[in-house]
C-alpha atoms as a PDB file:
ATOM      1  CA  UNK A   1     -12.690 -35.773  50.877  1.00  0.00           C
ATOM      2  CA  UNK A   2     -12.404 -32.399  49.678  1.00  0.00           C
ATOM      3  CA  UNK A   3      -9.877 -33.172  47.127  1.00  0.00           C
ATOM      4  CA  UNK A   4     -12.398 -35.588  45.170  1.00  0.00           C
ATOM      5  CA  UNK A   5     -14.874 -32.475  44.889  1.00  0.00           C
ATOM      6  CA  UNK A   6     -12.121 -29.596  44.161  1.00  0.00           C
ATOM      7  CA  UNK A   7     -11.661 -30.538  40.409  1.00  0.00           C
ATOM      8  CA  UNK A   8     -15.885 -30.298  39.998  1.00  0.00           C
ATOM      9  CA  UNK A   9     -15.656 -26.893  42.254  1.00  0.00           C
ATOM     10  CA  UNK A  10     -13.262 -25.734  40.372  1.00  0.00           C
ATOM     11  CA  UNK A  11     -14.827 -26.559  36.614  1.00  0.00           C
ATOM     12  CA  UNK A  12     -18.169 -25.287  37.996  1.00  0.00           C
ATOM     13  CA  UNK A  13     -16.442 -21.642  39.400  1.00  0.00           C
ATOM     14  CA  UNK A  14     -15.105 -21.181  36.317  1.00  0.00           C
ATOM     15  CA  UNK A  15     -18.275 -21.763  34.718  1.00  0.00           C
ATOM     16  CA  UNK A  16     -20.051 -19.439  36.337  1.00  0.00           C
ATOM     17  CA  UNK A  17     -17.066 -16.964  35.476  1.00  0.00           C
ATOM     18  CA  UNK A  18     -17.576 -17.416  31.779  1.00  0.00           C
ATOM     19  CA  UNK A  19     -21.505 -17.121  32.104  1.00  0.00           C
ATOM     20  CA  UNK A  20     -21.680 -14.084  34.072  1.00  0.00           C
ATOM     21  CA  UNK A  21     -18.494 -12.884  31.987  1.00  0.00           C
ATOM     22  CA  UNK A  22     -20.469 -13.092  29.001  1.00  0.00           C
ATOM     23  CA  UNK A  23     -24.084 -11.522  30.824  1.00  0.00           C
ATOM     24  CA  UNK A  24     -21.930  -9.000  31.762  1.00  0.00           C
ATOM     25  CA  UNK A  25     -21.891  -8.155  27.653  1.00  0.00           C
ATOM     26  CA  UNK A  26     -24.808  -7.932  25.716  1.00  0.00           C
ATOM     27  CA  UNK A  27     -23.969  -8.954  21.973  1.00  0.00           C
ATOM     28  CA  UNK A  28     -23.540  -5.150  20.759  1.00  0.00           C
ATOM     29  CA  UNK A  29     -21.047  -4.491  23.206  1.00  0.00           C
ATOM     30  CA  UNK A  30     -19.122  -7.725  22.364  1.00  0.00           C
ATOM     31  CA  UNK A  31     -19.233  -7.015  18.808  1.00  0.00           C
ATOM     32  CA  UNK A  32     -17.469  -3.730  19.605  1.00  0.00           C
ATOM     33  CA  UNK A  33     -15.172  -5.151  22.241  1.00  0.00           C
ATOM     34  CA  UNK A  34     -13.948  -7.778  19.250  1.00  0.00           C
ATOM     35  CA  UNK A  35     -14.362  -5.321  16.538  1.00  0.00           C
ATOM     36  CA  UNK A  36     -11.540  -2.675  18.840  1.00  0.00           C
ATOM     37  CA  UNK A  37      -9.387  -5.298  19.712  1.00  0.00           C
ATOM     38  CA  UNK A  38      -9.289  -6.656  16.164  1.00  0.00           C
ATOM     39  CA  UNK A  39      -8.507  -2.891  14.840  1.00  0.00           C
ATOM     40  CA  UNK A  40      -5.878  -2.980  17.289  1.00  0.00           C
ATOM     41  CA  UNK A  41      -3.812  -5.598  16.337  1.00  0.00           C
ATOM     42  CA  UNK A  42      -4.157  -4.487  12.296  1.00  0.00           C
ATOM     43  CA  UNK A  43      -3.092  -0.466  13.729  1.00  0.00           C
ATOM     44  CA  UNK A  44      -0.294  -2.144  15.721  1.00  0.00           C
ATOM     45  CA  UNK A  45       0.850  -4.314  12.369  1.00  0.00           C
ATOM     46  CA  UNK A  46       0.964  -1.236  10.105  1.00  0.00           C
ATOM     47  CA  UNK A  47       2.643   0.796  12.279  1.00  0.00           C
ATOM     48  CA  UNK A  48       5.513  -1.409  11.967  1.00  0.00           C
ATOM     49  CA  UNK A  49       8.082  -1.064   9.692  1.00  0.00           C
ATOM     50  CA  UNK A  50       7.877  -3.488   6.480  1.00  0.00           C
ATOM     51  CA  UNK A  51      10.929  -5.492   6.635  1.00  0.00           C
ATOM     52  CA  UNK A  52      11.002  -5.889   2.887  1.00  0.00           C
ATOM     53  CA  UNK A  53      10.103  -3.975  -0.204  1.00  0.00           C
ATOM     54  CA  UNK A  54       8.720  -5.439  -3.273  1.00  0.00           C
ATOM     55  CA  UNK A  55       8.502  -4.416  -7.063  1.00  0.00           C
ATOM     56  CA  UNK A  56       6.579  -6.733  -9.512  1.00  0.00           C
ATOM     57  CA  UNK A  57       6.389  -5.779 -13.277  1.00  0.00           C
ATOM     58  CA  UNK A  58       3.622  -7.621 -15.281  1.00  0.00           C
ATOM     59  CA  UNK A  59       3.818  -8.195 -19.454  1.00  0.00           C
ATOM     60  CA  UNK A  60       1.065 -10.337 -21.097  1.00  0.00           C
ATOM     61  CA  UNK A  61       0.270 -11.657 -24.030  1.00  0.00           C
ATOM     62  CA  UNK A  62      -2.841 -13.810 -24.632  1.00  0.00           C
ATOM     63  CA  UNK A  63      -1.110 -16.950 -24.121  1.00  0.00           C
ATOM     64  CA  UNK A  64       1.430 -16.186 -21.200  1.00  0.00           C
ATOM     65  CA  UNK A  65       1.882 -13.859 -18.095  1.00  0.00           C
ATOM     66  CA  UNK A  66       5.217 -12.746 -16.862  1.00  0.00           C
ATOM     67  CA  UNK A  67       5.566 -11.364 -13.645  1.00  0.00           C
ATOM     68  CA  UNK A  68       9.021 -10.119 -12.829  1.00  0.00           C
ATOM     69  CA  UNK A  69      10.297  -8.291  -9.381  1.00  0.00           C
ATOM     70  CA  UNK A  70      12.958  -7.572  -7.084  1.00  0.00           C
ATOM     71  CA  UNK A  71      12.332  -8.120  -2.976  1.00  0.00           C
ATOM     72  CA  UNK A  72      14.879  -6.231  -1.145  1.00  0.00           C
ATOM     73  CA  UNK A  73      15.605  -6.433   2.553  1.00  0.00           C
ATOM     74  CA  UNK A  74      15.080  -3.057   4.167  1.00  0.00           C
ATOM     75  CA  UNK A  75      15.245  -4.122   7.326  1.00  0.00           C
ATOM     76  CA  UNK A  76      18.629  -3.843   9.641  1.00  0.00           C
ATOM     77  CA  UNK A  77      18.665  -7.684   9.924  1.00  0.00           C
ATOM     78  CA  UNK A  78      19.320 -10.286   8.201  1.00  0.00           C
ATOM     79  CA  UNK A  79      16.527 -12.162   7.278  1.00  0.00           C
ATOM     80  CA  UNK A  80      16.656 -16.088   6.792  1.00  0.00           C
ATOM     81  CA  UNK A  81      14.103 -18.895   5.330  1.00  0.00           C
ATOM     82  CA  UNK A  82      12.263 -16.723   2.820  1.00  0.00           C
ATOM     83  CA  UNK A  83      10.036 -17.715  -0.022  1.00  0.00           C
ATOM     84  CA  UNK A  84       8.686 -15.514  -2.589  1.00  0.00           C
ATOM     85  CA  UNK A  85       5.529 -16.479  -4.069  1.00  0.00           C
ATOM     86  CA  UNK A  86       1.747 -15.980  -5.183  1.00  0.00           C
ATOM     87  CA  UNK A  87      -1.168 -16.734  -6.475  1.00  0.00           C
ATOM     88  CA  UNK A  88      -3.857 -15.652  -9.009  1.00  0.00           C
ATOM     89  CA  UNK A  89      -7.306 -14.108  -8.054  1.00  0.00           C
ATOM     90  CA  UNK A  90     -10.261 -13.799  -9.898  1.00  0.00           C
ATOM     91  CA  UNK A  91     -12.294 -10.666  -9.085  1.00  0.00           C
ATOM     92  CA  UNK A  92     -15.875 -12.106  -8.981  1.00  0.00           C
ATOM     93  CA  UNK A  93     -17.800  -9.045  -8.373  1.00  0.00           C
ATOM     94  CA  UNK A  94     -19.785 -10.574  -5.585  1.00  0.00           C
ATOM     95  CA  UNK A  95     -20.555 -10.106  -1.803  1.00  0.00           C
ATOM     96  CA  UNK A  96     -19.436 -12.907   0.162  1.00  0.00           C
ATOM     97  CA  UNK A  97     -17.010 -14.026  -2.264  1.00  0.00           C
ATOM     98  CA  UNK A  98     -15.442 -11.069  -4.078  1.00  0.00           C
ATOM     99  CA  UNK A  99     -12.035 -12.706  -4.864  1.00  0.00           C
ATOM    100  CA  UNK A 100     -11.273 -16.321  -5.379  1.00  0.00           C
ATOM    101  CA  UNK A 101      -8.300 -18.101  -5.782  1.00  0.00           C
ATOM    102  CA  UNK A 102      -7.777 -19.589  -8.745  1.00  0.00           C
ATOM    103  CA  UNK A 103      -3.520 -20.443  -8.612  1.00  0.00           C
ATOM    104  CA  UNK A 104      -1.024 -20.741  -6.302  1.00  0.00           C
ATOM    105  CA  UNK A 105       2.488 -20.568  -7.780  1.00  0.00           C
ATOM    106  CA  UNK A 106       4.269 -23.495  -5.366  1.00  0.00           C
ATOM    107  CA  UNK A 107       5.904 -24.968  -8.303  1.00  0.00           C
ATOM    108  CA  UNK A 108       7.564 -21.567  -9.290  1.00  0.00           C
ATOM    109  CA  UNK A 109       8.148 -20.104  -5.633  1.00  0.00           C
ATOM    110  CA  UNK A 110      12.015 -18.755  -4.895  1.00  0.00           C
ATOM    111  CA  UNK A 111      13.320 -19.971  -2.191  1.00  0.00           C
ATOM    112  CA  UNK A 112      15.881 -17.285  -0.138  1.00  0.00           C
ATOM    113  CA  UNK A 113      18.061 -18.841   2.290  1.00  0.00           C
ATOM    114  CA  UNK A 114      19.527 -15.859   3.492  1.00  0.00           C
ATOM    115  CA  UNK A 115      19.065 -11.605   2.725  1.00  0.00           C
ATOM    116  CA  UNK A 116      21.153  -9.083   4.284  1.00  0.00           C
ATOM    117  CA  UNK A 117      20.162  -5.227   5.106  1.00  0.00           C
ATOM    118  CA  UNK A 118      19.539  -3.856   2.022  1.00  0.00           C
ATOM    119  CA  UNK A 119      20.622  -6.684  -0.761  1.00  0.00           C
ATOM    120  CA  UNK A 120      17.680  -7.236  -3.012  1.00  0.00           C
ATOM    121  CA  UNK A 121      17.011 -10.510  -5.182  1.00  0.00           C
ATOM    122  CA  UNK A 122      15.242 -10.948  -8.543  1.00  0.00           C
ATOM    123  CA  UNK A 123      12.682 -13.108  -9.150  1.00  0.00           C
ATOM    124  CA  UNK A 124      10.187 -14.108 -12.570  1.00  0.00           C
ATOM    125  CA  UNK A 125       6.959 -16.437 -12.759  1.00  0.00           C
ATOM    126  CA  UNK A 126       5.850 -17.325 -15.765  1.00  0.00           C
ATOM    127  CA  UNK A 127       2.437 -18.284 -16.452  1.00  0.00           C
ATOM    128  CA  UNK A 128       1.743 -20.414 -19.449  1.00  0.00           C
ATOM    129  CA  UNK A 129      -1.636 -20.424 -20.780  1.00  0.00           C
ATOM    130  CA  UNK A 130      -3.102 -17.302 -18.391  1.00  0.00           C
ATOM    131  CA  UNK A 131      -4.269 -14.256 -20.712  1.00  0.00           C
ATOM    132  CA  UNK A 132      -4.321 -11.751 -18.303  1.00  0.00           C
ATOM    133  CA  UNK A 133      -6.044  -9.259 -20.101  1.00  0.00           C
ATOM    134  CA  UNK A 134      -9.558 -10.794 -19.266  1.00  0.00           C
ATOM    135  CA  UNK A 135     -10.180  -7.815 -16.539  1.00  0.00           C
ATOM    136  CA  UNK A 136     -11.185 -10.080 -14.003  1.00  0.00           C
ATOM    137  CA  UNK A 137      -7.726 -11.952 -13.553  1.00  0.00           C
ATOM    138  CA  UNK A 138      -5.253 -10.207 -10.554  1.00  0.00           C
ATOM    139  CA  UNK A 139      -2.694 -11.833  -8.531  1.00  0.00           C
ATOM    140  CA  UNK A 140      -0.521 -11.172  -5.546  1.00  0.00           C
ATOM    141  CA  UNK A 141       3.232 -11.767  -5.029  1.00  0.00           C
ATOM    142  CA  UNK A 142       4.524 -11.684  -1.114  1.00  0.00           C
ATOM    143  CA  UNK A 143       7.519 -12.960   0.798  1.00  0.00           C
ATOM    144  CA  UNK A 144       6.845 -15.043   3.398  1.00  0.00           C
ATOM    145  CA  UNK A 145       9.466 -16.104   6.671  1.00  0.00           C
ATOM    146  CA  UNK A 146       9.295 -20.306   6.446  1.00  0.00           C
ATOM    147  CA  UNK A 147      11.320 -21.150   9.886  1.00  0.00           C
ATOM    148  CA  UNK A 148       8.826 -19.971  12.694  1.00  0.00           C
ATOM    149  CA  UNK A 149       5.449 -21.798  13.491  1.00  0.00           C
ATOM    150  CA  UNK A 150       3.810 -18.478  12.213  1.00  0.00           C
ATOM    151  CA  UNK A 151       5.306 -18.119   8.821  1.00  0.00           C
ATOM    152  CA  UNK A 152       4.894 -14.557   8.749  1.00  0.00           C
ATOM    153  CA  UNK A 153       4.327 -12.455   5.346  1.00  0.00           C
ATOM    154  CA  UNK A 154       6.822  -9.935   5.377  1.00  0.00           C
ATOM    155  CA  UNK A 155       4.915  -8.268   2.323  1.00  0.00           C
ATOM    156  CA  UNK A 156       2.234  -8.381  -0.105  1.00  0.00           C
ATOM    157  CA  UNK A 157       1.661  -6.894  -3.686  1.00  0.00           C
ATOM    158  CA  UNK A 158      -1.685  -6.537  -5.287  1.00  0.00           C
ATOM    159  CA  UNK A 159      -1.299  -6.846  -9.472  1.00  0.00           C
ATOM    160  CA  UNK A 160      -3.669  -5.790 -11.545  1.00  0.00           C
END
């Protein structure tokens, strides 16, 4: 008989956990709680090492963008499954939505099977048609890992 009640006992004990876990807070102090946790994880992240090292050269005209580079591996592994890609970015000027994407170069994206320590590729987008010398128009390169279920960027560029 008590087996037919444990699974109800046991959803209703671990709702009272999760209400008196979250009485226990009042909204300030989760705020904080998520805010230092949160800050934790981004201080852990830059305290690592990059893995790779970008350079991205931009020339323009008013009917085409270039955007030329070299990604090199400056990590003591071999890295495997790497794209390089990115996208283009309008800076709106606004709260809320600041930056919005207006391009993503998947047609144009390099695909890296395989980079040792310290061998560095070359890569070029073109961009037909995209006159970057509006002053709102930036864009951001970054090489991204494709074989884990994260896909973790590796590193990021900010043009302007």
């Amino acid at each position: 008989m008590f087996k037919k009640h444990y699974p109800i006992f046991l959803i209703f004990s671990l709702l009272l956990i999760l209400v008196f876990y979250s009485l226990a807070f009042s909204s300030t102090d989760k705020d904080d709680y998520y805010r230092n946790l949160l800050r934790e994880k981004i201080e852990t992240q830059l305290a690592r090492a990059p893995k790779i090292s970008l350079t991205v050269n931009r020339q323009s005209t008013s009917q085409e963008t270039t955007l030329t580079g070299t990604a090199t591996n400056t990590s003591d592994e071999t890295l495997t499954d790497l794209v390089i890609n990115g996208m283009l970015i309008t800076d709106e000027g606004e709260t809320g939505s600041h930056y919005q994407v207006i391009d993503i170069f998947e047609e144009q994206k390099v695909t890296i099977s395989s980079l040792s320590p310290q061998e560095t590729r070359e890569f070029s987008f073109q961009l037909t048609g995209i006159s970057w010398n509006s002053g709102k128009l930036n864009g951001i390169i970054f090489v991204q890992e494709t074989h884990s279920e994260n896909k973790e960027i590796y590193q990021a560029i900010f043009i302007q």
